[in-house]
Structure formats: structure tokens, C-alpha cells
Protein backbone atom coordinates (compact mmCIF):
# COMPACT_ATOMS: atom_id res chain seq x y z
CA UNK A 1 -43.46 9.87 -17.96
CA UNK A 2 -40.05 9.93 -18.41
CA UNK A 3 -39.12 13.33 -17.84
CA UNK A 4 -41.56 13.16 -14.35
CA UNK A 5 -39.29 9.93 -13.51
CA UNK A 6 -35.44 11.66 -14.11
CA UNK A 7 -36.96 14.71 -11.93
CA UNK A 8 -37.82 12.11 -9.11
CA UNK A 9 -34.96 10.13 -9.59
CA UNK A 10 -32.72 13.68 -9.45
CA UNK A 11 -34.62 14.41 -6.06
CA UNK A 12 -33.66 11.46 -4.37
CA UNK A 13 -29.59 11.64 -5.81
CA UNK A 14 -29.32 15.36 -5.07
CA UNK A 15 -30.62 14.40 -1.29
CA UNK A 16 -27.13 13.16 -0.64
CA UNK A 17 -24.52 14.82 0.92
CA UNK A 18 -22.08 16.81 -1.72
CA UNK A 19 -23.94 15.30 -4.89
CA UNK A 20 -23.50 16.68 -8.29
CA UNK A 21 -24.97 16.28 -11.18
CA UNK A 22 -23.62 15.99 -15.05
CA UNK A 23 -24.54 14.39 -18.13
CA UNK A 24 -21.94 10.56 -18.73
CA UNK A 25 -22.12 8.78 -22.00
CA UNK A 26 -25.40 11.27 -23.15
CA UNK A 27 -27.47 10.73 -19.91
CA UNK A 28 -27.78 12.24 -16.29
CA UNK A 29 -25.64 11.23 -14.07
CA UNK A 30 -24.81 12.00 -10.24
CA UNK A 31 -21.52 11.91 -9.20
CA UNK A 32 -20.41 12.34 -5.35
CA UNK A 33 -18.11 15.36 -4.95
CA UNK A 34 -18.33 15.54 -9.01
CA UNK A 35 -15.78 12.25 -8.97
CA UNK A 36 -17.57 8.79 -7.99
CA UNK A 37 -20.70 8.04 -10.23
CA UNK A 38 -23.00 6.71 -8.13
CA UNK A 39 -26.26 6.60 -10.24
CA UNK A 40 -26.58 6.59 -13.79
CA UNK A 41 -30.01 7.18 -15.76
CA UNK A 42 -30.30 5.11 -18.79
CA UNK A 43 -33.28 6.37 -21.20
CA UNK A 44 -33.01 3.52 -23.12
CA UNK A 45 -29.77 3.35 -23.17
CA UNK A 46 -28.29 0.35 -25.45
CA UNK A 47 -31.84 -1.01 -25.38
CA UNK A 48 -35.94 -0.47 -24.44
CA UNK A 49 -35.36 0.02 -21.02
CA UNK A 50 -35.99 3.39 -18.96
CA UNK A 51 -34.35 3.15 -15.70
CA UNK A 52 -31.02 3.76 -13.94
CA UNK A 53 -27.53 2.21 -13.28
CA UNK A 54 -25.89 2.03 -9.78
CA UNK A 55 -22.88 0.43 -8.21
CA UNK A 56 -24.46 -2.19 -5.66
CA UNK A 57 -22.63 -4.14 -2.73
CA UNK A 58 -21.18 -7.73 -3.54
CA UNK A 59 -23.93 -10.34 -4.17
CA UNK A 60 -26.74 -7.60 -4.67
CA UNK A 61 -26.98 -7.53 -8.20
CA UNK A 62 -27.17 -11.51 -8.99
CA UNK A 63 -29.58 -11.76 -5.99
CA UNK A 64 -32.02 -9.23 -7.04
CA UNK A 65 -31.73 -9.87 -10.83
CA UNK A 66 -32.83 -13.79 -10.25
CA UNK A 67 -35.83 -12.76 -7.90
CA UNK A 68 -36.94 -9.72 -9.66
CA UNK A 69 -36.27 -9.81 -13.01
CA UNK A 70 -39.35 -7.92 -14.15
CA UNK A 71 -37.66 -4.97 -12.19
CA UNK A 72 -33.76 -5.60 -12.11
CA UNK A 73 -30.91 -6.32 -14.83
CA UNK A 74 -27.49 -6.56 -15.19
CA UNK A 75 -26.93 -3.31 -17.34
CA UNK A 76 -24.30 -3.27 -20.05
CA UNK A 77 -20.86 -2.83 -19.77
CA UNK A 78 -20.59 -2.20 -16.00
CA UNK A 79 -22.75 -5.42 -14.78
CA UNK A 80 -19.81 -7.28 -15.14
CA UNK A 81 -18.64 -5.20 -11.94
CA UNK A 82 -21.96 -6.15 -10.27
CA UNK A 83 -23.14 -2.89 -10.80
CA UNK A 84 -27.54 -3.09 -11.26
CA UNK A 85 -30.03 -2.15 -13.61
CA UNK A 86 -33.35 -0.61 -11.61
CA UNK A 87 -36.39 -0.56 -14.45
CA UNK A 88 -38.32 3.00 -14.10
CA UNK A 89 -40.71 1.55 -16.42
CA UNK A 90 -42.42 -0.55 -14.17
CA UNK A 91 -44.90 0.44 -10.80
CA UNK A 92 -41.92 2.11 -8.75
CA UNK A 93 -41.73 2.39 -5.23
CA UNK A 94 -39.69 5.65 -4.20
CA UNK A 95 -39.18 4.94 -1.10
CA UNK A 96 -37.24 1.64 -2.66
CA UNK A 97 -35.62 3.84 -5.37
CA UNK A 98 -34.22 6.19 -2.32
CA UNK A 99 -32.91 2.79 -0.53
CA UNK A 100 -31.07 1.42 -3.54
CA UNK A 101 -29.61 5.47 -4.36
CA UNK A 102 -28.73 5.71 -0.68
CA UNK A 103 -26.83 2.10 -0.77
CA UNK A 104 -25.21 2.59 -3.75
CA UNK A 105 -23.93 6.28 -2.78
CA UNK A 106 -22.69 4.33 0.49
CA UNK A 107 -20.98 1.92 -1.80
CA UNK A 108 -18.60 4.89 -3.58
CA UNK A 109 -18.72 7.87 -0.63
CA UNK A 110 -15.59 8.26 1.70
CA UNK A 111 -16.72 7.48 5.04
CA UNK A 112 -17.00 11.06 6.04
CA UNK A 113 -19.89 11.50 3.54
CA UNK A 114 -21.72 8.65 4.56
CA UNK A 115 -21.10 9.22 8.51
CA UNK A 116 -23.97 12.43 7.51
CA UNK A 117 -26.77 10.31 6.42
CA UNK A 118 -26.72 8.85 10.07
């Protein structure tokens, strides 16, 4: 399962414009123009979880983690920074994986990157 997930999960990051990929702290990661990490995969990583860690826009993280706990978490050591914790462990929705990659990318992209998704 989990190697089917970090191939899905690679589709939807390498989608975007100018992303690149490269292992962070042990795990995939995808970086836009090899600088801003936008997505992080965490194969349980500091605990049981499989999933991923992404920078998400103020408010996000605290919203999504208090309705949907059985899906989201505030992931170690960047949560603080509401970054969130997306569970790949659970019944995913790809579609919903590609909206939360897409927002976070928007989050860290210059303007000119994010002007091509349209």
C-alpha cells in the first residue's frame, strides 16, 4: 500500500509547474524550483502514521484538524507553523489529495508559478 500511495501522491506533486523532487529528513519530498518544500511524505515518520506534510493557508490546519481528526493532524515540528498532517492511511480521496497539494504549492510558489495552474 504504501509504495502504491507515495507513487500517487508523486503524481499529483510532480503535476505542478517546475516541481522537483528529493528525499528531506529520510523521506520524499517535493520542492518548487528545488527551493520551497511544499509537500512532505511522512512513512511513519516520528510515529504510526503514513501520510504527508504540507504548508496550509492561515486557519486551515486548526479548522480541519478539529473536524476531521480521523484524517488530519498537526505533524511534528512544523505544526507549530500551521503546517498539516493529511493521513494516507485512511479511504483517500485523490481528487482531495490534489486540492490540498495544489493549495499548499499556492501557499510557497512565486506568483508566476501559480498564475500557470489558471
Amino acid at each position: 500500500m504504501a509504495k502504491d500511495t507515495l507513487n500517487s501522491l508523486r503524481r499529483v506533486c510532480m503535476a505542478l509547474p517546475e516541481a522537483t523532487e528529493r528525499l528531506s529528513h529520510g523521506e520524499p519530498a517535493w520542492f518548487v524550483r528545488g527551493k520551497k518544500l511544499f509537500v512532505m511524505y511522512a512513512d511513519q515518520h516520528h510515529d504510526d502514521r503514513l501520510g504527508f506534510w504540507c504548508p496550509a493557508p492561515p486557519g486551515v490546519q486548526v479548522d480541519l484538524v478539529a473536524n476531521e481528526p480521523e484524517r488530519f493532524y498537526r505533524p511534528p515540528y512544523v505544526g507549530h507553523r500551521g503546517w498539516l498532517g493529511v493521513r494516507l492511511d485512511v479511504d483517500v480521496d485523490w481528487d482531495e489529495i490534489a486540492a490540498i497539494v495544489r493549495e499548499a504549492y499556492t501557499v510557497v510558489a512565486p506568483k508566476s508559478l501559480v498564475a500557470r495552474l489558471g
